[in-house]
N, C-alpha and C. Protein backbone atom coordinates (compact mmCIF):
# COMPACT_ATOMS: atom_id res chain seq x y z
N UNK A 1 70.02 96.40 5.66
CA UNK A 1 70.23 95.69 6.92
C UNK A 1 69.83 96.59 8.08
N UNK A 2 68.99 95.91 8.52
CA UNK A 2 68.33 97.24 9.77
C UNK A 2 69.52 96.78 11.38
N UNK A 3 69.70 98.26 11.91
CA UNK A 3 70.66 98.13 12.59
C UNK A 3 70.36 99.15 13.79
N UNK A 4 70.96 97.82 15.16
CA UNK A 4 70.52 98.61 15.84
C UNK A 4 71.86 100.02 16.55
N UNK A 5 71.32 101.11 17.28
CA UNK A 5 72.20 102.20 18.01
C UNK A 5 72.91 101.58 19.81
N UNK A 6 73.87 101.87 19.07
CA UNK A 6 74.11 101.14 20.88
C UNK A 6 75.34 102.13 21.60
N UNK A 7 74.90 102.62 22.86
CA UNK A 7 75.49 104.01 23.37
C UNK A 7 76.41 103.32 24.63
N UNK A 8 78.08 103.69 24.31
CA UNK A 8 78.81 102.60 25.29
C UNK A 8 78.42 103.96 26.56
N UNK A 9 78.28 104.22 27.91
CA UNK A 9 78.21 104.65 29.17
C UNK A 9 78.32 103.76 30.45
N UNK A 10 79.37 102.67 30.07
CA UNK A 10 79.91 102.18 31.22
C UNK A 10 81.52 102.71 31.58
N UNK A 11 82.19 103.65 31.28
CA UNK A 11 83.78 104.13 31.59
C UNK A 11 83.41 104.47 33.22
N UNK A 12 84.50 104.07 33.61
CA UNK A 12 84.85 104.96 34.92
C UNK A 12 84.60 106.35 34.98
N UNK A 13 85.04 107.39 34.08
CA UNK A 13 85.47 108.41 33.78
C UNK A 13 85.93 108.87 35.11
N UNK A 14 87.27 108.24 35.28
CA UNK A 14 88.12 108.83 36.44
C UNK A 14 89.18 110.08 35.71
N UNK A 15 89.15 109.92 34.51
CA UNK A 15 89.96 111.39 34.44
C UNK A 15 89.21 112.94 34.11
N UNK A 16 88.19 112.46 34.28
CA UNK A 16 87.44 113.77 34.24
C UNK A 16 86.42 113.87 35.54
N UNK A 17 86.54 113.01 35.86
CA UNK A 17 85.76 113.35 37.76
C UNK A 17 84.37 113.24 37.72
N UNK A 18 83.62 113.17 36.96
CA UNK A 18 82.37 113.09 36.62
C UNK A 18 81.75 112.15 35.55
N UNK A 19 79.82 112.05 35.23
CA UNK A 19 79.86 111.08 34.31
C UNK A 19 79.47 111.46 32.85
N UNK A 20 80.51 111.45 31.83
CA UNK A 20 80.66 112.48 31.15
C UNK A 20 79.03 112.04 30.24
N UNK A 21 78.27 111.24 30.10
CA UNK A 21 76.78 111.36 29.37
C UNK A 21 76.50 112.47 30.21
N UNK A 22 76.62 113.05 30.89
CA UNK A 22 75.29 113.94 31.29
C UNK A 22 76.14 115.20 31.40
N UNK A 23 77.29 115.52 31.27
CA UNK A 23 77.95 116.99 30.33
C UNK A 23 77.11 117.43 29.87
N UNK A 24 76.90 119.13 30.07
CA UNK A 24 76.31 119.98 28.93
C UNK A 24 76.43 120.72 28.28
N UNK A 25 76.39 120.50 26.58
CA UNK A 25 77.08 121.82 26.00
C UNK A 25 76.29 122.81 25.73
N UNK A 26 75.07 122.95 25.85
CA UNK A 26 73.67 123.16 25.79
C UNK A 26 73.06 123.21 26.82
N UNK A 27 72.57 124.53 27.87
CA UNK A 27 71.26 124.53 28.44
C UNK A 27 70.33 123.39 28.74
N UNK A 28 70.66 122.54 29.49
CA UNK A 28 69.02 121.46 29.42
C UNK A 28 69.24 120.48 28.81
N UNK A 29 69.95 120.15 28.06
CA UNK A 29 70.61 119.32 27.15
C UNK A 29 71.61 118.68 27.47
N UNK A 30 71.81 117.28 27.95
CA UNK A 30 73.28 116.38 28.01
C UNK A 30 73.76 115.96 27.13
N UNK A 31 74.82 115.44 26.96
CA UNK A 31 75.79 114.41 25.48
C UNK A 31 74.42 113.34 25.49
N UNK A 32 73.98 112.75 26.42
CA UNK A 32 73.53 111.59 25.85
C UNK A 32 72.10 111.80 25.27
N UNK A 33 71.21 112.67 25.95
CA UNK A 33 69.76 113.25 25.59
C UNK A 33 70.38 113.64 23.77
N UNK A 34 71.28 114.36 23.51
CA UNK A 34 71.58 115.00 22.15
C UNK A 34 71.46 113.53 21.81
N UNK A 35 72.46 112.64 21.72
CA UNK A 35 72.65 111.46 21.29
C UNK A 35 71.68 110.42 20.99
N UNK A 36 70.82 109.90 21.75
CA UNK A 36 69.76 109.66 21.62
C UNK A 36 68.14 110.56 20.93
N UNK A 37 68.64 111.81 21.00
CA UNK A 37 67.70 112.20 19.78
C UNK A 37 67.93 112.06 18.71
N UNK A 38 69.19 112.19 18.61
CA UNK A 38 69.61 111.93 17.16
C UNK A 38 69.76 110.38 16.61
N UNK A 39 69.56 109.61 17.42
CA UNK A 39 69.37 107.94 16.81
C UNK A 39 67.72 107.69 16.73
N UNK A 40 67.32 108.33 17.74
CA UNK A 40 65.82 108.12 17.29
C UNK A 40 65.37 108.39 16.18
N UNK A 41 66.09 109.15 15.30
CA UNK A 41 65.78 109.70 14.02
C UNK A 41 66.20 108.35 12.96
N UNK A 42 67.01 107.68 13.08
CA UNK A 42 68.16 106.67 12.50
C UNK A 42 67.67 105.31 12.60
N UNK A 43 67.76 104.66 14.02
CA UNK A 43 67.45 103.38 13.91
C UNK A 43 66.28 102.72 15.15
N UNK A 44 66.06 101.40 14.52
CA UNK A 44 64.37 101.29 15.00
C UNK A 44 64.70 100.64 16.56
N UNK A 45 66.19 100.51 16.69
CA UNK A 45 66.25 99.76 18.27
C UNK A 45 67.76 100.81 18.82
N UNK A 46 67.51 100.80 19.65
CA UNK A 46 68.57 101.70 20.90
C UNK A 46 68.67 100.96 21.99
N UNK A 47 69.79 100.51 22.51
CA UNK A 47 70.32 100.28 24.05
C UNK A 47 71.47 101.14 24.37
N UNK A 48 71.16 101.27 25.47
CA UNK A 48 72.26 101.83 26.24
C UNK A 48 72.87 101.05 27.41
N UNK A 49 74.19 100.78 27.05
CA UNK A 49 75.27 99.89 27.91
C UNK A 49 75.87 100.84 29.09
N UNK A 50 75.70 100.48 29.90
CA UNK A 50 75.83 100.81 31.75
C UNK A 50 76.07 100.26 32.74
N UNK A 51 76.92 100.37 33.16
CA UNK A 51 76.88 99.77 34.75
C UNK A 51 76.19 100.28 35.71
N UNK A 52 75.83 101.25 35.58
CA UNK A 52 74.79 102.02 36.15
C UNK A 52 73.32 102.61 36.11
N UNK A 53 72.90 101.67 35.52
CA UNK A 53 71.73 101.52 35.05
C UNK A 53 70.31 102.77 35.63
N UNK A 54 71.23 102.97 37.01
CA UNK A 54 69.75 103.64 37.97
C UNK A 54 69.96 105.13 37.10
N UNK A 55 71.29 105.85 36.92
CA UNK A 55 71.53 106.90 36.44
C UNK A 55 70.16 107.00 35.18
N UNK A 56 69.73 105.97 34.11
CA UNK A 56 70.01 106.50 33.02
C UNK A 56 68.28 105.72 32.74
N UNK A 57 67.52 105.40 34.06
CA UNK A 57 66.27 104.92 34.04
C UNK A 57 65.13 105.88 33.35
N UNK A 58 65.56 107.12 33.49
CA UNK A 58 64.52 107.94 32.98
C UNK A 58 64.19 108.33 31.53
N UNK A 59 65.34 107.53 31.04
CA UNK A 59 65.48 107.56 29.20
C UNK A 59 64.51 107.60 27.95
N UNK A 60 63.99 106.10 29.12
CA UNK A 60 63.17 105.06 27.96
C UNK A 60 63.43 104.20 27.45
N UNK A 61 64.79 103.92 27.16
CA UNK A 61 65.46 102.88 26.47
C UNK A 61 65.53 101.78 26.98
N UNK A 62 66.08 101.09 25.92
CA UNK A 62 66.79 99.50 26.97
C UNK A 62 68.26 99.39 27.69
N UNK A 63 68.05 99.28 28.75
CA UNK A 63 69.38 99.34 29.24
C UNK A 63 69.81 97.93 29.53
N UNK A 64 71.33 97.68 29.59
CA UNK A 64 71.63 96.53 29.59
C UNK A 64 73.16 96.50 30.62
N UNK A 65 73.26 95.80 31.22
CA UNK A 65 75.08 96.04 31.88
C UNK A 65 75.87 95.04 31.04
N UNK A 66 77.20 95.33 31.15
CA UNK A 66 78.20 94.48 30.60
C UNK A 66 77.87 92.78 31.12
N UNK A 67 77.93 92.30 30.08
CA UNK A 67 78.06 90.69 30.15
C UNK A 67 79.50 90.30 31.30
N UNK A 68 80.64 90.88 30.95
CA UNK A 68 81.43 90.57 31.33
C UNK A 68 81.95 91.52 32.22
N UNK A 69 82.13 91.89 33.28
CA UNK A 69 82.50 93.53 33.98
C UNK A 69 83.71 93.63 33.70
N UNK A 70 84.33 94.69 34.24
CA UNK A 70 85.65 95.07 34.21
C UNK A 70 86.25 95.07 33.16
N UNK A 71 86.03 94.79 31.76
CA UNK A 71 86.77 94.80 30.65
C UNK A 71 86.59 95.69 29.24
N UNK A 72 85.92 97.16 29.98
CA UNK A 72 86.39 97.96 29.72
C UNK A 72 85.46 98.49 28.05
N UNK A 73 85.41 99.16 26.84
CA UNK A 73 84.97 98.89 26.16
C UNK A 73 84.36 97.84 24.88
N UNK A 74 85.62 96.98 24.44
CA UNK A 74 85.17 96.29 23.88
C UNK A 74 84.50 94.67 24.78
N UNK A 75 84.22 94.75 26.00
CA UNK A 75 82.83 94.11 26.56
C UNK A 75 81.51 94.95 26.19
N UNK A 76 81.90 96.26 26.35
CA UNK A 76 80.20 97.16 25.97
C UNK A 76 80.09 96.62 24.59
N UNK A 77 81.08 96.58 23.50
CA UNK A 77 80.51 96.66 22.59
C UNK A 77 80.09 94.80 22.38
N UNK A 78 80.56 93.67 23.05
CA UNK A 78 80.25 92.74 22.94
C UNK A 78 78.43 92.15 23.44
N UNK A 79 78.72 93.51 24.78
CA UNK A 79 77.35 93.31 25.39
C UNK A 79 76.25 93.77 24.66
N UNK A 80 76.40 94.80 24.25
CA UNK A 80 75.04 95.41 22.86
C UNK A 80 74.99 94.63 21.60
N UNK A 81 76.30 94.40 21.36
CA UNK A 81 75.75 93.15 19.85
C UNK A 81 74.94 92.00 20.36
N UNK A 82 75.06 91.51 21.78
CA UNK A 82 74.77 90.31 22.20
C UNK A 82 73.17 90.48 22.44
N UNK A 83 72.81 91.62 22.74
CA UNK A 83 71.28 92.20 23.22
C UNK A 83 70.37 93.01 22.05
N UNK A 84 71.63 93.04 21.16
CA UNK A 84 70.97 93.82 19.78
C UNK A 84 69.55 92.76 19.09
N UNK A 85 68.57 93.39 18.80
CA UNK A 85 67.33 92.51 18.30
C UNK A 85 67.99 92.26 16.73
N UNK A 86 69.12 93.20 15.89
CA UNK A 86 69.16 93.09 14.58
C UNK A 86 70.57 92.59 14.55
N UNK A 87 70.97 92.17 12.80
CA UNK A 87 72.53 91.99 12.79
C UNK A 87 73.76 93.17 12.86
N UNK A 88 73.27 93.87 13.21
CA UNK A 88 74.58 94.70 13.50
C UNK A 88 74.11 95.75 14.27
N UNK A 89 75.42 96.13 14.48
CA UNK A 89 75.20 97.74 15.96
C UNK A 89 76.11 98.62 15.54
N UNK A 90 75.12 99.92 15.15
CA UNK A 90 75.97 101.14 15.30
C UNK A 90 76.92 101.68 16.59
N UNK A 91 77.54 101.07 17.15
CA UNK A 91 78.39 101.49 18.31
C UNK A 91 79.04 103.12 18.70
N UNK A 92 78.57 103.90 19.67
CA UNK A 92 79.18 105.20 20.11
C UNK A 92 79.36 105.44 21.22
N UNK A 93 80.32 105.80 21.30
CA UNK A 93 80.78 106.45 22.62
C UNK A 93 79.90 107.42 23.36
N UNK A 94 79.50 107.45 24.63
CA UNK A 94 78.78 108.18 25.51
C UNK A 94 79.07 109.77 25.44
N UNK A 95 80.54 110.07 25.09
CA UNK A 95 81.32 111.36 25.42
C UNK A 95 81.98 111.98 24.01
N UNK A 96 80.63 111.40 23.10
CA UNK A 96 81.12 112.19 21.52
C UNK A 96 80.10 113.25 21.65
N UNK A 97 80.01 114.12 21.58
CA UNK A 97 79.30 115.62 21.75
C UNK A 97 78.81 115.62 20.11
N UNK A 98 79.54 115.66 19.08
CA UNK A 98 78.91 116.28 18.14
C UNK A 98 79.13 114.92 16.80
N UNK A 99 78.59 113.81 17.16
CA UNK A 99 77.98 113.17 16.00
C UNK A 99 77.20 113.48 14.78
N UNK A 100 77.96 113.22 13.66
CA UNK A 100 76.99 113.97 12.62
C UNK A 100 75.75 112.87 11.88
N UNK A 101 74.48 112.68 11.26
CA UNK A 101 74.10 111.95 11.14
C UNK A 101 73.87 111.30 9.90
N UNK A 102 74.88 112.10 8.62
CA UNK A 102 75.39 112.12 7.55
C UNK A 102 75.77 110.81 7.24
N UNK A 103 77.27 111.03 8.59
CA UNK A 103 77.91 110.01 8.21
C UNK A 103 77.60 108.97 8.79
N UNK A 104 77.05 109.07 9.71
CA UNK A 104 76.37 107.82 10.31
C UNK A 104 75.82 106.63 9.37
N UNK A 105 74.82 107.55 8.41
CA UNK A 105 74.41 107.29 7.31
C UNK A 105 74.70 106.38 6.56
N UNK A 106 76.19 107.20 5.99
CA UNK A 106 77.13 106.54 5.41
C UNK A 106 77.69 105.28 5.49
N UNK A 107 78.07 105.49 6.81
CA UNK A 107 78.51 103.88 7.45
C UNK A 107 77.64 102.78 7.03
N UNK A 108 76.40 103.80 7.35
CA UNK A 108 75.92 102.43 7.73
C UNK A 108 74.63 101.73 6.13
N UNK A 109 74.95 102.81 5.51
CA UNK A 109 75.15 102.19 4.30
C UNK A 109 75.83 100.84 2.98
N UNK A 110 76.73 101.17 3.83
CA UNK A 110 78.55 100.52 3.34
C UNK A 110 77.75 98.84 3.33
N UNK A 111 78.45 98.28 2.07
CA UNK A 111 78.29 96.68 1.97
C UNK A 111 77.70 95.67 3.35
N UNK A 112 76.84 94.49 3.27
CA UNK A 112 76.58 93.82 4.79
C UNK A 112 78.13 92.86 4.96
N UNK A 113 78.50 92.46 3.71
CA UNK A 113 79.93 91.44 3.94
C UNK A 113 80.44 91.95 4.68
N UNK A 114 80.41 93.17 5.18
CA UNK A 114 81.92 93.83 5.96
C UNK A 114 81.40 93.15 8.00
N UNK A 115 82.32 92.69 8.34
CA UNK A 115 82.71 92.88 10.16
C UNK A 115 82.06 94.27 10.63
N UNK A 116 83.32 94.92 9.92
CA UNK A 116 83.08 96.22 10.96
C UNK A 116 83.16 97.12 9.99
N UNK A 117 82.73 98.07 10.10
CA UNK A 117 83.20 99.42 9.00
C UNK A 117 83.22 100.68 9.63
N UNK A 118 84.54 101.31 9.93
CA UNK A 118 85.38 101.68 10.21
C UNK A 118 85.83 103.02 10.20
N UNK A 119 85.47 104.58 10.80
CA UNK A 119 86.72 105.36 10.23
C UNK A 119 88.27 104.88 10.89
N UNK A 120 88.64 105.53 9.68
CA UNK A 120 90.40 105.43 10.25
C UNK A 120 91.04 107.05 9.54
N UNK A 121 91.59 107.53 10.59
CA UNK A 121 92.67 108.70 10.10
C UNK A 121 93.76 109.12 10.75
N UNK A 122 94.80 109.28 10.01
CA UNK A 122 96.44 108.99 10.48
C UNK A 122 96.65 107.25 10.86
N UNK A 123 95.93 106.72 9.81
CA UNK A 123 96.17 105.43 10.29
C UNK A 123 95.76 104.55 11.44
N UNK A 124 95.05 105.67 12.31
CA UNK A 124 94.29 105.10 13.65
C UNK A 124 92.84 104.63 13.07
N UNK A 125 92.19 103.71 13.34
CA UNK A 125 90.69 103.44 13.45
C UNK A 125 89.90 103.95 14.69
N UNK A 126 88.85 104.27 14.43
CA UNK A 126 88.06 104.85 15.44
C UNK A 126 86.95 103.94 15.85
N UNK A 127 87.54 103.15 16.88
CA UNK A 127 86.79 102.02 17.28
C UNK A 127 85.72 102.56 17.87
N UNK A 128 85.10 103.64 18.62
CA UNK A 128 83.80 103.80 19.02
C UNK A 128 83.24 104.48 18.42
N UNK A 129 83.19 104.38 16.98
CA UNK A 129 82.07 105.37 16.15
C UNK A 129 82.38 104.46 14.61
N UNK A 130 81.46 103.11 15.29
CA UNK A 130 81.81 102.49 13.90
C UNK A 130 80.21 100.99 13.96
N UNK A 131 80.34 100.71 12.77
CA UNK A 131 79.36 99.64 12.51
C UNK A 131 79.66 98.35 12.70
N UNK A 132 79.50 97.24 13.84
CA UNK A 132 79.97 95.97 13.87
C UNK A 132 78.46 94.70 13.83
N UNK A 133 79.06 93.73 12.60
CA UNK A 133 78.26 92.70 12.86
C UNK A 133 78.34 91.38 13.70
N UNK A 134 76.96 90.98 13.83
CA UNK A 134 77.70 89.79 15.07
C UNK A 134 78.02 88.93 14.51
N UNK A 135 78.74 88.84 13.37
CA UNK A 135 79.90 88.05 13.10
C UNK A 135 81.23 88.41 14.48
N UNK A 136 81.06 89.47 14.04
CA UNK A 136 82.29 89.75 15.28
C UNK A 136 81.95 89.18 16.75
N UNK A 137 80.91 88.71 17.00
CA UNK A 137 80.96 88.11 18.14
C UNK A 137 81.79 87.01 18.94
N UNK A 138 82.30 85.93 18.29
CA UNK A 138 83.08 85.12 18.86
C UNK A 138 84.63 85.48 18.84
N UNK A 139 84.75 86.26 17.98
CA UNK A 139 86.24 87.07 17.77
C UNK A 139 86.58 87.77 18.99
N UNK A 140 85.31 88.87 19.26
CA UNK A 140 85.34 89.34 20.62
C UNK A 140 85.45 88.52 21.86
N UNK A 141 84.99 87.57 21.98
CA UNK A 141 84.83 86.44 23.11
C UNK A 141 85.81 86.06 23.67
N UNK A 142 86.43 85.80 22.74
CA UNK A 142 87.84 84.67 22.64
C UNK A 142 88.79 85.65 23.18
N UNK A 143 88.69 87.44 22.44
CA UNK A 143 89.72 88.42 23.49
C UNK A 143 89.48 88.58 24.52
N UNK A 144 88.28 88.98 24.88
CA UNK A 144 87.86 89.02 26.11
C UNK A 144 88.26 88.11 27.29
N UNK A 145 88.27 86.32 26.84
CA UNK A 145 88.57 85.59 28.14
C UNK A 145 90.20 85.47 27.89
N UNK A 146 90.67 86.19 27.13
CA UNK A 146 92.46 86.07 26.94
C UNK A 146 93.25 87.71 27.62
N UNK A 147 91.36 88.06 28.47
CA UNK A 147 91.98 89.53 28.68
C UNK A 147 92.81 90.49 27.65
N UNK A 148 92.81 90.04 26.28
CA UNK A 148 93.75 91.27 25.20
C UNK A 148 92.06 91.95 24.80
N UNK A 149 92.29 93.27 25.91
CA UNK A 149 90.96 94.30 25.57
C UNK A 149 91.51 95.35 24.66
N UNK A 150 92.39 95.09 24.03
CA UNK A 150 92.76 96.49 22.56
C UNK A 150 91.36 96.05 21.42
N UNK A 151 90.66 96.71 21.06
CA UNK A 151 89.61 96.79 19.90
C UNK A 151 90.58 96.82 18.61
N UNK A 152 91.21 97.30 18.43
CA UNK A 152 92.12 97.29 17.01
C UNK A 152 92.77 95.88 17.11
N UNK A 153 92.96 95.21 18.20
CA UNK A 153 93.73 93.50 17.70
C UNK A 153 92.26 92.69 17.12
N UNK A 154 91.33 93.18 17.19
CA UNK A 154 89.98 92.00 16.73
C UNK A 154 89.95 92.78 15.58
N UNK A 155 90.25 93.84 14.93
CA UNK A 155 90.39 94.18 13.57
C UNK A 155 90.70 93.45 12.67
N UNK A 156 92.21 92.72 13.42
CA UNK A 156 92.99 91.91 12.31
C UNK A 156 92.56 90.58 11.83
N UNK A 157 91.04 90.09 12.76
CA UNK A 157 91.10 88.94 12.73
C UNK A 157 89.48 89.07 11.82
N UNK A 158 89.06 90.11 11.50
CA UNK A 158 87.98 90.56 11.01
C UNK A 158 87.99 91.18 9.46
N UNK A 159 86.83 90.87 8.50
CA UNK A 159 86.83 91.42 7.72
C UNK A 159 86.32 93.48 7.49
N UNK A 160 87.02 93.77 7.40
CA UNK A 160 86.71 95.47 7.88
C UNK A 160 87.19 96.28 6.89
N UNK A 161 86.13 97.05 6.69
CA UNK A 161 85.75 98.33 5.57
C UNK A 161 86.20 99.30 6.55
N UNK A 162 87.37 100.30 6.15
CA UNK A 162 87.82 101.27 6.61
C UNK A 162 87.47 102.54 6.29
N UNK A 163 86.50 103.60 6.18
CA UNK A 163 86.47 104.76 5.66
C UNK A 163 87.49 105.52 5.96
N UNK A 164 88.06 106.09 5.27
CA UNK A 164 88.87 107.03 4.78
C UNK A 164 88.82 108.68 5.27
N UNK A 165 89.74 109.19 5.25
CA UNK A 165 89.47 110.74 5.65
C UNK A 165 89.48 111.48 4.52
N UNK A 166 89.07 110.86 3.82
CA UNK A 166 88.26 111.85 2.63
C UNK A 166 87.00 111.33 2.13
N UNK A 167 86.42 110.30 2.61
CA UNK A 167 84.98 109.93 2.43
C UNK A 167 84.84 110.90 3.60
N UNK A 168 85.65 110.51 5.05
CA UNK A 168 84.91 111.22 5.83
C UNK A 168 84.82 112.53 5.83
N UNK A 169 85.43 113.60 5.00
CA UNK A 169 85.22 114.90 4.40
C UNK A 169 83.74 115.37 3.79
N UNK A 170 83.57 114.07 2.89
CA UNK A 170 82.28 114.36 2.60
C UNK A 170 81.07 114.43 3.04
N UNK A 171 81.28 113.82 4.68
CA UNK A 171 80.06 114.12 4.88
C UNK A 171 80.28 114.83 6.58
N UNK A 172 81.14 114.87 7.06
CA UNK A 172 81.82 115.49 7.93
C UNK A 172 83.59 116.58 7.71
N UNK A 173 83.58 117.33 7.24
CA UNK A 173 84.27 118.30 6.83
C UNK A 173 85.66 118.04 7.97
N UNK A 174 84.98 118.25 8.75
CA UNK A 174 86.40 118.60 10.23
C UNK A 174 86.46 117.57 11.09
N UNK A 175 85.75 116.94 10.72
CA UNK A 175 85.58 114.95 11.38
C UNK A 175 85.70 115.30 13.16
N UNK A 176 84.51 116.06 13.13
CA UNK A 176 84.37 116.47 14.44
C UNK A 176 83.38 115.19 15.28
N UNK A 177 82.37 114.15 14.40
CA UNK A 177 82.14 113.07 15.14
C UNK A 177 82.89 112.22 15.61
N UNK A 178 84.06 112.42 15.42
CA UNK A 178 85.38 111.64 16.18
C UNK A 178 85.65 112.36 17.23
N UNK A 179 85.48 113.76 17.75
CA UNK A 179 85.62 114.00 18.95
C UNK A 179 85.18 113.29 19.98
N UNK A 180 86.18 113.03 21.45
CA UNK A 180 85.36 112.79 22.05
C UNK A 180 86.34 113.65 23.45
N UNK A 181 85.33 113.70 25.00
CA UNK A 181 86.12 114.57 25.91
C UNK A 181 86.50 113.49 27.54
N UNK A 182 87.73 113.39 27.42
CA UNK A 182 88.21 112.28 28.43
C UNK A 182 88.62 113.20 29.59
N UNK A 183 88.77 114.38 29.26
CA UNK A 183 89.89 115.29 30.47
C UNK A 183 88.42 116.64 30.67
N UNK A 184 88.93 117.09 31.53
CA UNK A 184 88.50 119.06 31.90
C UNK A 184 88.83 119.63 30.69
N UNK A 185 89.84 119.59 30.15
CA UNK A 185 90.21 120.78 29.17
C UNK A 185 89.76 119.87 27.91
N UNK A 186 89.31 118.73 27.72
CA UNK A 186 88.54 117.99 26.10
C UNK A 186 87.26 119.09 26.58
N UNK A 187 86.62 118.91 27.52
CA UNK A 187 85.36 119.51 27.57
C UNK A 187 85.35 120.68 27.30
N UNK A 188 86.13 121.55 27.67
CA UNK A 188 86.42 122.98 27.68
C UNK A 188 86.68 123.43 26.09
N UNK A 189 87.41 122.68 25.30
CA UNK A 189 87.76 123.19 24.19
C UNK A 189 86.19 122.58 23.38
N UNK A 190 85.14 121.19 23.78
CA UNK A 190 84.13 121.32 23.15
C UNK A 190 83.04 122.16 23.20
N UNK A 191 82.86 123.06 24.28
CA UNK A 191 82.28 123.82 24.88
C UNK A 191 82.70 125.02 23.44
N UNK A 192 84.01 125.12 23.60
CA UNK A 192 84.37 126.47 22.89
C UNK A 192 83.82 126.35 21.10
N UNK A 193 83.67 125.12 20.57
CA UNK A 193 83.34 124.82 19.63
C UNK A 193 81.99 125.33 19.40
N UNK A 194 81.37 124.29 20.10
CA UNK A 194 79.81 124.67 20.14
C UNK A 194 79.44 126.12 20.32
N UNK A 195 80.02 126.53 21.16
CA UNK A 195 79.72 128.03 20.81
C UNK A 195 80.31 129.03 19.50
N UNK A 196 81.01 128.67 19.18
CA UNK A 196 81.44 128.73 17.74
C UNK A 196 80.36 128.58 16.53
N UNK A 197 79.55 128.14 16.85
CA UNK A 197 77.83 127.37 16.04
C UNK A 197 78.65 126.86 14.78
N UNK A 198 79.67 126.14 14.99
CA UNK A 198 80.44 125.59 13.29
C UNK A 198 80.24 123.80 13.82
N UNK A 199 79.04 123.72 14.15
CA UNK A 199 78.35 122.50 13.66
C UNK A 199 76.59 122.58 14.20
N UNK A 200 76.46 121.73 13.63
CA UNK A 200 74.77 121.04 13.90
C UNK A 200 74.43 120.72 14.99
N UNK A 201 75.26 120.79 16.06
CA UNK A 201 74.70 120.15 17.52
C UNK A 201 73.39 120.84 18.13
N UNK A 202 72.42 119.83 18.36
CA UNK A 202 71.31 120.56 18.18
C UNK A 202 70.00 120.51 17.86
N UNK A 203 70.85 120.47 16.51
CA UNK A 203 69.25 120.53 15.20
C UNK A 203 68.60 119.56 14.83
């Protein structure tokens, strides 16, 4: 099932004061430039979801704004399935620094029957680093005009493959593609990582 990459960069990011795609943990290098090299490797279509479209003109990509404003992520992710050319969208967060492309892989390997497929660890799902088909589209819809924007209540109403934190071992050790940096000090401690060279960011 060919699938397209879809990069959410519509947040406010009012708790970190800035717009965290263009963070650098790297010289010359932003979260989202890393990010987008590394899907170019992966899949044959990329959009990037924005409200700010002028920021992120110099890409190349397709950019698209929320269908619906104000409602936060799961509109991004409604708006990229809706603009996606294929049946499903790899969905990621703008402010994951160190995506691995293993597991990406993985995911997106996993059965087509599934909605969504899923990490989950400690019982949480990790709604922005996961595979959704537009099956899930009217599921989303229906929350959206009922204003209930939690991504884990359209779980329940969905068929969804959960990976595990021990699949995700195997192909991510320290399940560091679940990082992501909302505050000054998320950035600071990813900063300290990366210099650590105990991942691939990068290569």
């Amino acid at each position: 099932m060919k699938t397209t990459g879809i990069i959410l960069a519509g947040g406010k990011n009012s708790r970190i004061g800035t717009e965290k795609a263009f963070l650098q943990l790297k010289t010359g290098t932003c979260l989202i430039q890393h990010t987008l090299s590394l899907f170019k490797k992966i899949f044959p279509e990329i959009i990037i979801v924005t409200n700010n479209p002028i920021s992120y003109q110099n890409f190349g990509t397709k950019l698209v704004e929320d269908l619906l404003k104000g409602k936060g992520p799961l509109a991004g992710i409604f708006t990229g399935l809706c603009y996606s050319s294929n049946q499903s969208g790899f969905i990621i967060a703008c402010d994951m620094p160190f995506p691995q492309m293993k597991l990406i892989k993985y995911i997106l390997r996993q059965p087509e029957e599934y909605d969504v497929v899923i990490p989950e660890i400690e019982g949480k799902a990790e709604p922005l680093f996961a595979r959704y088909s537009k099956n899930c589209l009217p599921v989303i819809f229906s929350h959206l005009l009922k204003n209930d924007l939690k991504i884990q209540n359209i779980l329940k109403k969905l068929k969804v493959k959960r990976i595990t934190p021990k699949e995700l071992d195997k192909f991510d050790r320290y399940h560091r593609s679940l990082i992501n940096i909302n505050r000054q000090e998320d950035f600071k401690k990813a900063k300290e990582l990366f210099l650590k060279r105990k991942t691939d960011y990068g290569s």
